[in-house]
N, C-alpha and C. Protein backbone atom coordinates (compact mmCIF):
# COMPACT_ATOMS: atom_id res chain seq x y z
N UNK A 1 -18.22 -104.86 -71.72
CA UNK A 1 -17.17 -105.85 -71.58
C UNK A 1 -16.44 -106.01 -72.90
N UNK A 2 -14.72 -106.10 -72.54
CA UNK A 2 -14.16 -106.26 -74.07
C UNK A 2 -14.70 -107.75 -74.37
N UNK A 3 -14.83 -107.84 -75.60
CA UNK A 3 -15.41 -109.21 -76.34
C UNK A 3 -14.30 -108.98 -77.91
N UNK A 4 -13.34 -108.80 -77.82
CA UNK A 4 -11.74 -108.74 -78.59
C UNK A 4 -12.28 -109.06 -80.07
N UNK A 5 -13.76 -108.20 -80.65
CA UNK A 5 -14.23 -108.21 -81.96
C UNK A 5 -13.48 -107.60 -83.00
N UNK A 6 -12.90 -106.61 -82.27
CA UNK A 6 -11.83 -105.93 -83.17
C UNK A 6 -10.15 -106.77 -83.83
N UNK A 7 -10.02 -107.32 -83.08
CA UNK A 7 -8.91 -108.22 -83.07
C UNK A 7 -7.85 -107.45 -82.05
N UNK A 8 -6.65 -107.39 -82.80
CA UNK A 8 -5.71 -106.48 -82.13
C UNK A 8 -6.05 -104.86 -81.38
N UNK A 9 -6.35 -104.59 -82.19
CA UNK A 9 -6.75 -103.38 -81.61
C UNK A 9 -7.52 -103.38 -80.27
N UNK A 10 -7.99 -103.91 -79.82
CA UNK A 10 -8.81 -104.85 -78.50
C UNK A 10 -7.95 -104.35 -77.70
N UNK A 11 -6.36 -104.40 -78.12
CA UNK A 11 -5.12 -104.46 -76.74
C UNK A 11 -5.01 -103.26 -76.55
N UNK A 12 -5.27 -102.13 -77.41
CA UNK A 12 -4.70 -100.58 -77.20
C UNK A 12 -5.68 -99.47 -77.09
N UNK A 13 -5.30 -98.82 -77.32
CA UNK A 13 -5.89 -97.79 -76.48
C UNK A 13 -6.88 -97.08 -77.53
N UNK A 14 -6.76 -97.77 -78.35
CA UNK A 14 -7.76 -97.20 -79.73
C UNK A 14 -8.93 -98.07 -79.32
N UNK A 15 -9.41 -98.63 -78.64
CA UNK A 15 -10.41 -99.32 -78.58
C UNK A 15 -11.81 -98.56 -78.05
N UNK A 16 -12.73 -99.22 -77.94
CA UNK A 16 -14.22 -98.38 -77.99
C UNK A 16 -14.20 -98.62 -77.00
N UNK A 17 -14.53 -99.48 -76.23
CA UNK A 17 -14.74 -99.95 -74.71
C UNK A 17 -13.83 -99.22 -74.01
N UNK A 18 -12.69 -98.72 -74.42
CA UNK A 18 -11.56 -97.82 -73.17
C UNK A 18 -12.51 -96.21 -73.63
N UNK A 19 -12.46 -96.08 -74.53
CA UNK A 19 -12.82 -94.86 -74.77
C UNK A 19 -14.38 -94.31 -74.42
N UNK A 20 -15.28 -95.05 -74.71
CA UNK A 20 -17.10 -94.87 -74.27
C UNK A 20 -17.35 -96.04 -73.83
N UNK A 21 -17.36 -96.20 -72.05
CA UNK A 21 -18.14 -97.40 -71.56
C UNK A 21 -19.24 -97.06 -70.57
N UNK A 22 -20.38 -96.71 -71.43
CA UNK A 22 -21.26 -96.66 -70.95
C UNK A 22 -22.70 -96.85 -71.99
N UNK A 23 -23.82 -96.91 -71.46
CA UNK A 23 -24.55 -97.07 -72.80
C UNK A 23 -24.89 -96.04 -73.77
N UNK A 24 -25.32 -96.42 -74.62
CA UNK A 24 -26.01 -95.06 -75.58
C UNK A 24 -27.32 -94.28 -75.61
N UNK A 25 -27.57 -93.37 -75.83
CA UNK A 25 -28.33 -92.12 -75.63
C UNK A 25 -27.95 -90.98 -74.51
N UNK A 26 -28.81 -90.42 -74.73
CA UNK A 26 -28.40 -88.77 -74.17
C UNK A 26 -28.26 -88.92 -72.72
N UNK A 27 -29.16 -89.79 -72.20
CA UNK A 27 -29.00 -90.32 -70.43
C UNK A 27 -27.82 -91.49 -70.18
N UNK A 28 -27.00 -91.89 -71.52
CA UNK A 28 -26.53 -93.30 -71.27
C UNK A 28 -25.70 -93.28 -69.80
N UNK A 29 -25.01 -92.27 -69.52
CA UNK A 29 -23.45 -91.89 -68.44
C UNK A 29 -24.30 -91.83 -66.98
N UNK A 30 -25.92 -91.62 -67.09
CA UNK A 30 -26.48 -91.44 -65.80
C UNK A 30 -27.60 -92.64 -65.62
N UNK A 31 -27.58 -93.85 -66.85
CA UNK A 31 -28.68 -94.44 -66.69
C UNK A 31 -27.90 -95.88 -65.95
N UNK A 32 -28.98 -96.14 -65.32
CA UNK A 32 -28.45 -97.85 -64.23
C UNK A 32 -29.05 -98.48 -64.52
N UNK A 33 -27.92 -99.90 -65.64
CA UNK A 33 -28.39 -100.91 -66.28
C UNK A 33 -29.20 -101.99 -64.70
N UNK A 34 -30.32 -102.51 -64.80
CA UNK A 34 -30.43 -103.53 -63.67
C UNK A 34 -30.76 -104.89 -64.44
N UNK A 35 -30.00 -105.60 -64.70
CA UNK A 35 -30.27 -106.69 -65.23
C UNK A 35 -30.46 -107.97 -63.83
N UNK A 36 -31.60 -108.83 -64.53
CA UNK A 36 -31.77 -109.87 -63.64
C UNK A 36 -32.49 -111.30 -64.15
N UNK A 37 -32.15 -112.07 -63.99
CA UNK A 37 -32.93 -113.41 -64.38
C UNK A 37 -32.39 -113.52 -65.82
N UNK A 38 -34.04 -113.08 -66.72
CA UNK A 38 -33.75 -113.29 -68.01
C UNK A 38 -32.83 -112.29 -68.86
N UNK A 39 -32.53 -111.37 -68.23
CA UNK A 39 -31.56 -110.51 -68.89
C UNK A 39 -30.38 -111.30 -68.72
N UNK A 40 -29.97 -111.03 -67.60
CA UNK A 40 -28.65 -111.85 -67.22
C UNK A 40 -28.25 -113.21 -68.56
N UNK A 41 -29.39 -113.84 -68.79
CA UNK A 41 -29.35 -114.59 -69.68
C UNK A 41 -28.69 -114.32 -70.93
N UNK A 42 -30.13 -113.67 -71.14
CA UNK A 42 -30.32 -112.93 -72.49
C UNK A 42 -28.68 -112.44 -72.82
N UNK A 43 -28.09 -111.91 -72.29
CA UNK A 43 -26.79 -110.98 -71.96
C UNK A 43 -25.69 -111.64 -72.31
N UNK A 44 -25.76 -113.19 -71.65
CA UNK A 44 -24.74 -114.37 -72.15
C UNK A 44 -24.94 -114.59 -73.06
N UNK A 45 -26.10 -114.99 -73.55
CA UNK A 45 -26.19 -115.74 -75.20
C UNK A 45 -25.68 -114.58 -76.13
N UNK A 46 -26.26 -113.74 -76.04
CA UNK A 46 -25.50 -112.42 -77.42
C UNK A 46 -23.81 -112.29 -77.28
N UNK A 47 -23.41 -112.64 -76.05
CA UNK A 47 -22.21 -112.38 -75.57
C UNK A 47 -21.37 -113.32 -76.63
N UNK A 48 -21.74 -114.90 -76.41
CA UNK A 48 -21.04 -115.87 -77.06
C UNK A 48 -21.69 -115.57 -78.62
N UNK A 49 -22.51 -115.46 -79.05
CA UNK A 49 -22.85 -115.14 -80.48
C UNK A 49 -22.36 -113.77 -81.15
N UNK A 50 -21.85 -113.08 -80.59
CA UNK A 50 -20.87 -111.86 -81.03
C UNK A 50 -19.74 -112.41 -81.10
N UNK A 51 -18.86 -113.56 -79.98
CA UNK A 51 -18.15 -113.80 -79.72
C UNK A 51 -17.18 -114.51 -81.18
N UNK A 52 -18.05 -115.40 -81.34
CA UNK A 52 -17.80 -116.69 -82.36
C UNK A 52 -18.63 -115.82 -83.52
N UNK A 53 -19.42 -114.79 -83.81
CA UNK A 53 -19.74 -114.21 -85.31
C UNK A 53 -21.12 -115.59 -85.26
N UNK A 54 -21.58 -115.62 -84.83
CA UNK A 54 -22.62 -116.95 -85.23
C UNK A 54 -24.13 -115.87 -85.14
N UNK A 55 -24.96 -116.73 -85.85
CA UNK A 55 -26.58 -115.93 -86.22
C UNK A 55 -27.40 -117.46 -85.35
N UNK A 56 -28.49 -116.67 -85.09
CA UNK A 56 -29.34 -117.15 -84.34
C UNK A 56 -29.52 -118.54 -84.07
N UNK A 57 -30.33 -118.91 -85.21
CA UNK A 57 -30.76 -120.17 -85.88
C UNK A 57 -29.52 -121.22 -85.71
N UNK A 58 -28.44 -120.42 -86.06
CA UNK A 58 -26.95 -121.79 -86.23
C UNK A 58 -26.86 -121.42 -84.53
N UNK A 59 -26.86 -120.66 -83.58
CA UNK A 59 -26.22 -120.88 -82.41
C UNK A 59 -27.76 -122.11 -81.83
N UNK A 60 -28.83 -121.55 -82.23
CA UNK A 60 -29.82 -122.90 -81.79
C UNK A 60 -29.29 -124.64 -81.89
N UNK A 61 -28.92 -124.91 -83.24
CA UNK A 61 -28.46 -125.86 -83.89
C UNK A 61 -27.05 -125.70 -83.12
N UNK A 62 -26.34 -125.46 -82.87
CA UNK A 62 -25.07 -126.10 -81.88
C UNK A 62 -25.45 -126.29 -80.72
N UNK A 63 -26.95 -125.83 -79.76
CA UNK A 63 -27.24 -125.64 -78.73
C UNK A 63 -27.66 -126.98 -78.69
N UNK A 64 -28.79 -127.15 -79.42
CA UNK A 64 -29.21 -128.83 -79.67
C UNK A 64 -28.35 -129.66 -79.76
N UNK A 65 -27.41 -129.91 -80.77
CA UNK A 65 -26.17 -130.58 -81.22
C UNK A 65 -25.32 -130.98 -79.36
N UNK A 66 -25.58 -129.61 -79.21
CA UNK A 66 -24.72 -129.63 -77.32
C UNK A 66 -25.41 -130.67 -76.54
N UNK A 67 -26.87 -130.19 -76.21
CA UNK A 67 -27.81 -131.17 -75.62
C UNK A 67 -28.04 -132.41 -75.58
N UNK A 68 -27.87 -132.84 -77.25
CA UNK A 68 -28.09 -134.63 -77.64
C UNK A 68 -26.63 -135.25 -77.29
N UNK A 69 -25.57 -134.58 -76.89
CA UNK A 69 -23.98 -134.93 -76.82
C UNK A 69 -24.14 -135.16 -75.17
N UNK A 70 -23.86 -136.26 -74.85
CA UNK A 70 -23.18 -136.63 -73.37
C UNK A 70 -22.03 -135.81 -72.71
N UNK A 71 -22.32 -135.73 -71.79
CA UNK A 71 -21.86 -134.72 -71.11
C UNK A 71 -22.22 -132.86 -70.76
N UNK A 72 -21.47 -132.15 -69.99
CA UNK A 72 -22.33 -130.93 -69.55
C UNK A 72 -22.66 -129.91 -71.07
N UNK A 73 -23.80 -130.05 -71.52
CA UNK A 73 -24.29 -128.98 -72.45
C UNK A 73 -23.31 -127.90 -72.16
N UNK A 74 -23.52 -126.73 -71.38
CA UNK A 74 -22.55 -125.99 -71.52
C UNK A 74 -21.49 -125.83 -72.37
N UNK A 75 -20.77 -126.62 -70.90
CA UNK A 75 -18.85 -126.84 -71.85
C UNK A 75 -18.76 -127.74 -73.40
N UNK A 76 -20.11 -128.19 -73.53
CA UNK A 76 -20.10 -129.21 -74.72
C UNK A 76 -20.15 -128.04 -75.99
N UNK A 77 -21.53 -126.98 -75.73
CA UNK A 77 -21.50 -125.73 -76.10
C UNK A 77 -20.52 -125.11 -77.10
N UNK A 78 -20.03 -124.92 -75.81
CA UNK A 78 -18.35 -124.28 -75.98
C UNK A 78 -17.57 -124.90 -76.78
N UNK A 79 -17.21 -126.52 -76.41
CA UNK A 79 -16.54 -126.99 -77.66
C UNK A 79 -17.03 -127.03 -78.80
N UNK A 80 -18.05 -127.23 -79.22
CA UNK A 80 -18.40 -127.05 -80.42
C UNK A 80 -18.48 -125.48 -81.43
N UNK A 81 -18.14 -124.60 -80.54
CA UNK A 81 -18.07 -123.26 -81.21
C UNK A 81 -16.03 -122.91 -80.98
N UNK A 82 -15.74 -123.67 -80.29
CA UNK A 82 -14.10 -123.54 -80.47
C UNK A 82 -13.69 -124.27 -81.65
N UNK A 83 -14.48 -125.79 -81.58
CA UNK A 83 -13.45 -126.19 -83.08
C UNK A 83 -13.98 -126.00 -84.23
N UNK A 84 -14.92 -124.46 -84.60
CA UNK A 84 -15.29 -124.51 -86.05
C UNK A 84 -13.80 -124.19 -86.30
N UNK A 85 -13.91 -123.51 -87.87
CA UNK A 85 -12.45 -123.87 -88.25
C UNK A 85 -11.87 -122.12 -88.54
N UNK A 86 -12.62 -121.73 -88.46
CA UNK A 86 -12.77 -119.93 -88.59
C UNK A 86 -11.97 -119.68 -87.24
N UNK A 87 -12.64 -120.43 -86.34
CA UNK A 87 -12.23 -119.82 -84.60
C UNK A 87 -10.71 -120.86 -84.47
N UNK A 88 -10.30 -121.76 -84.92
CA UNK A 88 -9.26 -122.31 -84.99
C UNK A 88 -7.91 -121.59 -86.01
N UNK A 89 -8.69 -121.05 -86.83
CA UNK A 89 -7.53 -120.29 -87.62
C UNK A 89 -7.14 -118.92 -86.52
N UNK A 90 -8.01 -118.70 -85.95
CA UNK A 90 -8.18 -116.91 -85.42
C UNK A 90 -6.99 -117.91 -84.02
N UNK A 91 -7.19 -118.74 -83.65
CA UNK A 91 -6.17 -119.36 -82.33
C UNK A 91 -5.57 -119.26 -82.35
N UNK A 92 -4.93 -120.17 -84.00
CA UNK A 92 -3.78 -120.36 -84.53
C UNK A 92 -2.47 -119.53 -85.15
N UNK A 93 -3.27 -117.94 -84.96
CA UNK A 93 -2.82 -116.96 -85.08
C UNK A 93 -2.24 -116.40 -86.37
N UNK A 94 -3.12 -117.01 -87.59
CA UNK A 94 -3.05 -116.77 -88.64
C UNK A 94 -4.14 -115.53 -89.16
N UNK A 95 -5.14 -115.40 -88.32
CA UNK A 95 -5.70 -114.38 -88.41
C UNK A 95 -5.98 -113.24 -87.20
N UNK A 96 -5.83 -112.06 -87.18
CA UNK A 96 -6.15 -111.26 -85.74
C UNK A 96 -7.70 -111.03 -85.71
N UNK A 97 -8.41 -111.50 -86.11
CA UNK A 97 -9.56 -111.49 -85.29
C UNK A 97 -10.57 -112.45 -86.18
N UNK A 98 -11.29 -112.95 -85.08
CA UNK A 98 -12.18 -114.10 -86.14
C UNK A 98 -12.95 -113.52 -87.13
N UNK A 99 -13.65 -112.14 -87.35
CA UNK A 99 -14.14 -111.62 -88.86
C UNK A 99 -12.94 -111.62 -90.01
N UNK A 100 -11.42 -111.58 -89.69
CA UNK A 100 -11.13 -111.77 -90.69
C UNK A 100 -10.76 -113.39 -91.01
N UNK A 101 -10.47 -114.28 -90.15
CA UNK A 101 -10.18 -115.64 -89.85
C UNK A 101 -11.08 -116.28 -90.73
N UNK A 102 -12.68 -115.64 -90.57
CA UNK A 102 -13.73 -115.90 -91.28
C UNK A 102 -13.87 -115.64 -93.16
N UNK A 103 -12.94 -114.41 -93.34
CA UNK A 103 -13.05 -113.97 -94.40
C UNK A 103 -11.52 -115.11 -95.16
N UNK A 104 -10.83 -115.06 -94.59
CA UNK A 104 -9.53 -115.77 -95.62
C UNK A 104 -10.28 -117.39 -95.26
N UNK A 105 -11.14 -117.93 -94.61
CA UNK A 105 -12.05 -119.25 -94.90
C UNK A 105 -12.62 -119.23 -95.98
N UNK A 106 -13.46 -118.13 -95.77
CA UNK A 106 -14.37 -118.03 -97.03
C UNK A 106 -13.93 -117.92 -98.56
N UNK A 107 -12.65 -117.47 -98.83
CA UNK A 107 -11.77 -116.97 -100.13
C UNK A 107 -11.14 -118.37 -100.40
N UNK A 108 -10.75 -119.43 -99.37
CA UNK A 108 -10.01 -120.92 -99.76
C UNK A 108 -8.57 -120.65 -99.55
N UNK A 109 -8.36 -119.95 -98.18
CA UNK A 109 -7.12 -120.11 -98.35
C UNK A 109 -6.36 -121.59 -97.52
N UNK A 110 -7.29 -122.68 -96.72
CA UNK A 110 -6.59 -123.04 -96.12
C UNK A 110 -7.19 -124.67 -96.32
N UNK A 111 -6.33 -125.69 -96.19
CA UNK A 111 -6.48 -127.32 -96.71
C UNK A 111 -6.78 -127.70 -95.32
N UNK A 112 -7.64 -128.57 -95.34
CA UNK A 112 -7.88 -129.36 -93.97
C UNK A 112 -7.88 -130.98 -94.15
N UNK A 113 -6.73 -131.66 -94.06
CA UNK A 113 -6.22 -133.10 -94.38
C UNK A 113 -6.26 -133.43 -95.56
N UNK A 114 -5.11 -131.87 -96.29
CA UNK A 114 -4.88 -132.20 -97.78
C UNK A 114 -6.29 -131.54 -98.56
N UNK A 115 -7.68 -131.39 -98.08
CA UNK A 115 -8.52 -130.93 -99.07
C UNK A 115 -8.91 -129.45 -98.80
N UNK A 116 -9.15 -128.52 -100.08
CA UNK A 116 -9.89 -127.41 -99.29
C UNK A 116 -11.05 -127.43 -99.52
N UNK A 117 -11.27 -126.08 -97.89
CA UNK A 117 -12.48 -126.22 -97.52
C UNK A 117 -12.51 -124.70 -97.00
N UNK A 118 -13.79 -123.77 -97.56
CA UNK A 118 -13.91 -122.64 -97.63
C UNK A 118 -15.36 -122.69 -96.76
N UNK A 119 -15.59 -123.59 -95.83
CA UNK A 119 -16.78 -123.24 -95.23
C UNK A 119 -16.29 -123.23 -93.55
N UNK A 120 -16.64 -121.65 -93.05
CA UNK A 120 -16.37 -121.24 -92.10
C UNK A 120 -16.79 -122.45 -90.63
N UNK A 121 -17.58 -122.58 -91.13
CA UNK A 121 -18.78 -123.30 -89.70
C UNK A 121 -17.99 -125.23 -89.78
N UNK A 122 -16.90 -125.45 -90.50
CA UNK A 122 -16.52 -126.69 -90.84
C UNK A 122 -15.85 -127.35 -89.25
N UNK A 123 -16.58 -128.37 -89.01
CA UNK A 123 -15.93 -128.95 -87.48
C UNK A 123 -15.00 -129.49 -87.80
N UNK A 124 -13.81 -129.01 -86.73
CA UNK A 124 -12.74 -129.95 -86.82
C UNK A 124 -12.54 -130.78 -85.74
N UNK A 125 -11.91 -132.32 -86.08
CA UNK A 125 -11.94 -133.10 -85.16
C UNK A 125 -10.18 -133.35 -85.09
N UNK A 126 -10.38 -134.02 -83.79
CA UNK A 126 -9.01 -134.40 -82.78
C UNK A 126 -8.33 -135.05 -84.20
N UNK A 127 -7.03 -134.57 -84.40
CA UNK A 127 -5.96 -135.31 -85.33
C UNK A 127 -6.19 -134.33 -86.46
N UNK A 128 -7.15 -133.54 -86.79
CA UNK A 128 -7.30 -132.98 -88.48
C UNK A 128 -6.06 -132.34 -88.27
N UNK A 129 -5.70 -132.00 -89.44
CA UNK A 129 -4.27 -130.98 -89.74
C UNK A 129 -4.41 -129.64 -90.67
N UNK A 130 -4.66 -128.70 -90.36
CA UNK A 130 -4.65 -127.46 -90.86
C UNK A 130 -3.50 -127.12 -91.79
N UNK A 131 -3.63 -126.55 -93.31
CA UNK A 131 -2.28 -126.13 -93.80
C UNK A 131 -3.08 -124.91 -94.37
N UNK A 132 -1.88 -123.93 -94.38
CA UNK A 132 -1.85 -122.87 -95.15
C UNK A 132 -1.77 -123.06 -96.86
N UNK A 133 -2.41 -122.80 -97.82
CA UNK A 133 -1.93 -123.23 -99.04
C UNK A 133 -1.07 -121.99 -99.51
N UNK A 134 0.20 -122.40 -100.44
CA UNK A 134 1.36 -122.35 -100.35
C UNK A 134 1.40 -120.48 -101.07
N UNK A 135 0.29 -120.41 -101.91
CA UNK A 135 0.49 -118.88 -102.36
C UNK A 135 -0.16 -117.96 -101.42
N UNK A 136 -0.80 -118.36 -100.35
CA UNK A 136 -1.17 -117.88 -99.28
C UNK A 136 0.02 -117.30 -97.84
N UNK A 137 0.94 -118.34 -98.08
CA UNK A 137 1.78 -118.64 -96.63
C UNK A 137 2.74 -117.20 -97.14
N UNK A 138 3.02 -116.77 -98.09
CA UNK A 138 3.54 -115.28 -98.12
C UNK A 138 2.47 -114.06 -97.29
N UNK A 139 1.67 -113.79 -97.28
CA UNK A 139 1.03 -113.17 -97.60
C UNK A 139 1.06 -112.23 -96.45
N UNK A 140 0.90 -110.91 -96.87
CA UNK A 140 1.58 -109.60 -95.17
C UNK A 140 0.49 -110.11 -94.38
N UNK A 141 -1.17 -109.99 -94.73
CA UNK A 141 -1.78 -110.25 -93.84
C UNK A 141 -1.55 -111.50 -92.89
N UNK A 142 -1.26 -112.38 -93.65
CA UNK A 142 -1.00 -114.12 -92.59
C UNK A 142 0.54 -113.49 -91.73
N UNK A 143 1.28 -113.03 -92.26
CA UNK A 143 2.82 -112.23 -91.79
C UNK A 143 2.44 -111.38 -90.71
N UNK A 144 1.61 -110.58 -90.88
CA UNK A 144 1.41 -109.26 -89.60
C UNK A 144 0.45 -110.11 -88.37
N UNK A 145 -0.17 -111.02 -89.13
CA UNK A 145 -1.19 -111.89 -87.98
C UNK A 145 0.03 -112.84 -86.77
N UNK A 146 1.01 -113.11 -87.88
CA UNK A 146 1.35 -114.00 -86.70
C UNK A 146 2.25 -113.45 -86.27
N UNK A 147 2.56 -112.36 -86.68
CA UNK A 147 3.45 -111.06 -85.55
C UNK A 147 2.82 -110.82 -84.42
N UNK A 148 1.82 -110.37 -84.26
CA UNK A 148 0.85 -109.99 -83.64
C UNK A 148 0.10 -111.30 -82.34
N UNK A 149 0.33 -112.61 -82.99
CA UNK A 149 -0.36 -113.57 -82.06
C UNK A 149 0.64 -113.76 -81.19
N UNK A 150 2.23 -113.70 -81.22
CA UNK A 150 3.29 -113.57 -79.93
C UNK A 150 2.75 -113.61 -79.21
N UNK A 151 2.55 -112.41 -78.83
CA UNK A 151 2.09 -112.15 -77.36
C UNK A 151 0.94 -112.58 -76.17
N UNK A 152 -0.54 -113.49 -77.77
CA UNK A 152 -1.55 -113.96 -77.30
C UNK A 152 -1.15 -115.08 -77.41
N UNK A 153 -0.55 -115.76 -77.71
CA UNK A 153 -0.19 -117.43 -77.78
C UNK A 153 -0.92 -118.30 -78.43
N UNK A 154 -0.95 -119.94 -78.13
CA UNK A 154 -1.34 -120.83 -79.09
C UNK A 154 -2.05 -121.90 -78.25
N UNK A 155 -3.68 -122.04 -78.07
CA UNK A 155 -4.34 -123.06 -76.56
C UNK A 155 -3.34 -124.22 -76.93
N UNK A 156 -3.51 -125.13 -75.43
CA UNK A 156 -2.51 -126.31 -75.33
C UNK A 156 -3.19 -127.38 -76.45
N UNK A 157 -4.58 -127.22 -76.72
CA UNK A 157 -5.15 -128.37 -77.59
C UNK A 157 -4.94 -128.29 -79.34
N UNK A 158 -4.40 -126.96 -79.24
CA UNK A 158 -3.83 -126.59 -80.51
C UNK A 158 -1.99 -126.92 -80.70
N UNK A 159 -1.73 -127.10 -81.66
CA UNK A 159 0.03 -127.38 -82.05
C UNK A 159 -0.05 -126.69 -83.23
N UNK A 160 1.67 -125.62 -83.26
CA UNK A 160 1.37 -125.27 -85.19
C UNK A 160 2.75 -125.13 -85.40
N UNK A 161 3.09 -125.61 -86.56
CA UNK A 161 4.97 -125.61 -87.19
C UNK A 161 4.64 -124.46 -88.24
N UNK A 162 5.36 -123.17 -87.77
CA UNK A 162 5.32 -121.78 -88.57
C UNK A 162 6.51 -122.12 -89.89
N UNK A 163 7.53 -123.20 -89.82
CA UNK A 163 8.17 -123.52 -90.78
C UNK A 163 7.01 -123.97 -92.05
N UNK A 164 6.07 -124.85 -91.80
CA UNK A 164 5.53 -125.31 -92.80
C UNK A 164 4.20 -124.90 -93.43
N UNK A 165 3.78 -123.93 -92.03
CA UNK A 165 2.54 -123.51 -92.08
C UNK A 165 1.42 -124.37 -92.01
N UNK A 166 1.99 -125.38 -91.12
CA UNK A 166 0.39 -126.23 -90.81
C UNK A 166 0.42 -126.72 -89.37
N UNK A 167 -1.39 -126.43 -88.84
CA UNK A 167 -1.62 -126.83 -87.16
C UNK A 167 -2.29 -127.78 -87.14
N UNK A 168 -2.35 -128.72 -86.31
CA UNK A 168 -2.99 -129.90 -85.85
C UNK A 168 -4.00 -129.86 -84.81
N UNK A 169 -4.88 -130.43 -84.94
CA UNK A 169 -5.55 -130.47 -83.66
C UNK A 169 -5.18 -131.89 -82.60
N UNK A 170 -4.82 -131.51 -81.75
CA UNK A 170 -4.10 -132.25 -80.79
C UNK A 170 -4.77 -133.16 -80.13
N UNK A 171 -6.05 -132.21 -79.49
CA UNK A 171 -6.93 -132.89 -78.50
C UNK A 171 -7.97 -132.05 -78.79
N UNK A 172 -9.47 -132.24 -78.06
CA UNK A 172 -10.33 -131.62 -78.20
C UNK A 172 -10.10 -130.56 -76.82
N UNK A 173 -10.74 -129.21 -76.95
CA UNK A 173 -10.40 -128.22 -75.97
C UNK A 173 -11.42 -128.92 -74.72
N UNK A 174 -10.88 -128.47 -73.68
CA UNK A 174 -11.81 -128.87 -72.21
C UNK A 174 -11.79 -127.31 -71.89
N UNK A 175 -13.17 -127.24 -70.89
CA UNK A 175 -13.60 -125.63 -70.55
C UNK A 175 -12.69 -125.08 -70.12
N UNK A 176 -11.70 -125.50 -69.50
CA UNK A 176 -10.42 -125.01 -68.81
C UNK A 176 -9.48 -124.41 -69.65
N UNK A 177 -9.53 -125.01 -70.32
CA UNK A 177 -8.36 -124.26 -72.30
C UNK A 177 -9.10 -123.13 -72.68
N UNK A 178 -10.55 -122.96 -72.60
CA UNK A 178 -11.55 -122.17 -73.39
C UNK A 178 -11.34 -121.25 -72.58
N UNK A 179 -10.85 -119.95 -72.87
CA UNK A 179 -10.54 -118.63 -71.73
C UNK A 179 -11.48 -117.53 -72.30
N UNK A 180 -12.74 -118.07 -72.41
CA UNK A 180 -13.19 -116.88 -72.09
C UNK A 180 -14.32 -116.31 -71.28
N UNK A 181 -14.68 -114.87 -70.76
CA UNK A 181 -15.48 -114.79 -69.98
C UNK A 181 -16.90 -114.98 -69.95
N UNK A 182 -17.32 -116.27 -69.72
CA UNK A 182 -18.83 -116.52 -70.37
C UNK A 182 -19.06 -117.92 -68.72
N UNK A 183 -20.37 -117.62 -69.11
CA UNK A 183 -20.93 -118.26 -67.62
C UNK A 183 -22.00 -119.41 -69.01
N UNK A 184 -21.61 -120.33 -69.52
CA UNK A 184 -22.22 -120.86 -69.72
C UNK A 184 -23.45 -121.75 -69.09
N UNK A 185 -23.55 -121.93 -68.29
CA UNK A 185 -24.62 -122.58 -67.35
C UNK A 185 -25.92 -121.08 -67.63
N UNK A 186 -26.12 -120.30 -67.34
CA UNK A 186 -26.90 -118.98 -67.92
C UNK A 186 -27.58 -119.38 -69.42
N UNK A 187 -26.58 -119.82 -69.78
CA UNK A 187 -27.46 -120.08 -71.90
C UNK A 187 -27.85 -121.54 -71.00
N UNK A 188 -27.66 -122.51 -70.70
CA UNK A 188 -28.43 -123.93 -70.21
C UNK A 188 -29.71 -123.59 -70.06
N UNK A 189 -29.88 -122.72 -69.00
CA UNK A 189 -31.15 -122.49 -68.20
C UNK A 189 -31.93 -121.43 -69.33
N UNK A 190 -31.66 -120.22 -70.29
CA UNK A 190 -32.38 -119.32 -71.29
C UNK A 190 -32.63 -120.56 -71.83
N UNK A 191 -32.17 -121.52 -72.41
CA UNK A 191 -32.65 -122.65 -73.42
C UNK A 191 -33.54 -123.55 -73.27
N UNK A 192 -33.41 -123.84 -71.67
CA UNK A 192 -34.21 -124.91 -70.99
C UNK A 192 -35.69 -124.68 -70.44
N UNK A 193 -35.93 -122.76 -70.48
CA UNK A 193 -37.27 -122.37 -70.23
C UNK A 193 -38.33 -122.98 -71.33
């Protein structure tokens, strides 16, 4: 399944998944995956932890974080791995794919209500305001990124003024904004054994 790790390249024809989809080794083209129960599981959770770049231990700790939060774990899940601030830049279409979204976090390129903040995993809440800092907002890579996000667009819970180079968070995302292919209820039940 595409899981758009690559960023752009995801869309064309250079991609791995168009080119070898099947598994690896010498039998991969004749072997029949049968997944069931705990695979099926197993299968989702790596899915969303490739997805969002997250390691074990931290997807546990948002899983919990999900659990003690009112309302469906799942979609709670989910929001909490949409508004780190890595996966909000990669939305916002300042970066084409969240490994690099992750990497211009990590370097300080971006203010979050006036302060910076170079830690990827940073939650953002309803109203924060994202800015580009100002020797950054040149830059080809932020330039070719938001060439490139056209065509993928901007979720409705996100807002961004390309004049000034800063996005807001509007609202918090609901599962319905969150487009991607993941059966969260599957990680509920792997967690709940």
């Amino acid at each position: 399944m595409k899981l758009f790790l690559k960023g752009e390249r995801c869309y064309t024809e250079k991609c791995a998944i168009e080119k070898r989809n099947f598994p690896p080794g010498q039998h991969g083209k004749t072997r029949k995956a049968k997944l069931a129960g705990y695979g099926l599981q197993l299968r989702e959770k790596q899915k969303v932890k490739r997805i969002y770049g997250v390691l074990e231990d931290q997807f546990r700790r948002y899983f919990e974080a999900a659990e003690r939060t009112r309302g469906i774990t799942g979609a709670t899940l989910l929001q909490l791995l949409e508004r780190r601030l890595d996966n909000v830049v990669y939305r916002l279409g300042l970066a084409t794919s969240r490994p690099q979204a992750r990497q211009l976090v990590r370097h300080g390129h971006f203010l979050v209500n006036g302060k910076k903040v170079d830690i990827p995993s940073y939650s953002l809440k309803e109203g924060d305001v994202l800015t580009v800092l100002g020797r950054t907002q040149k830059s080809p890579t932020i330039g070719h990124a938001m060439e490139e996000v056209k065509g993928r667009g901007i979720p409705a819970w996100l807002s961004f003024d390309p004049n000034s180079m800063t996005g807001r968070v509007s609202s918090l995302p609901t599962r319905e904004q969150i487009n991607l292919p993941v059966q969260e209820q599957l990680i509920v039940e792997l967690y709940s054994k």
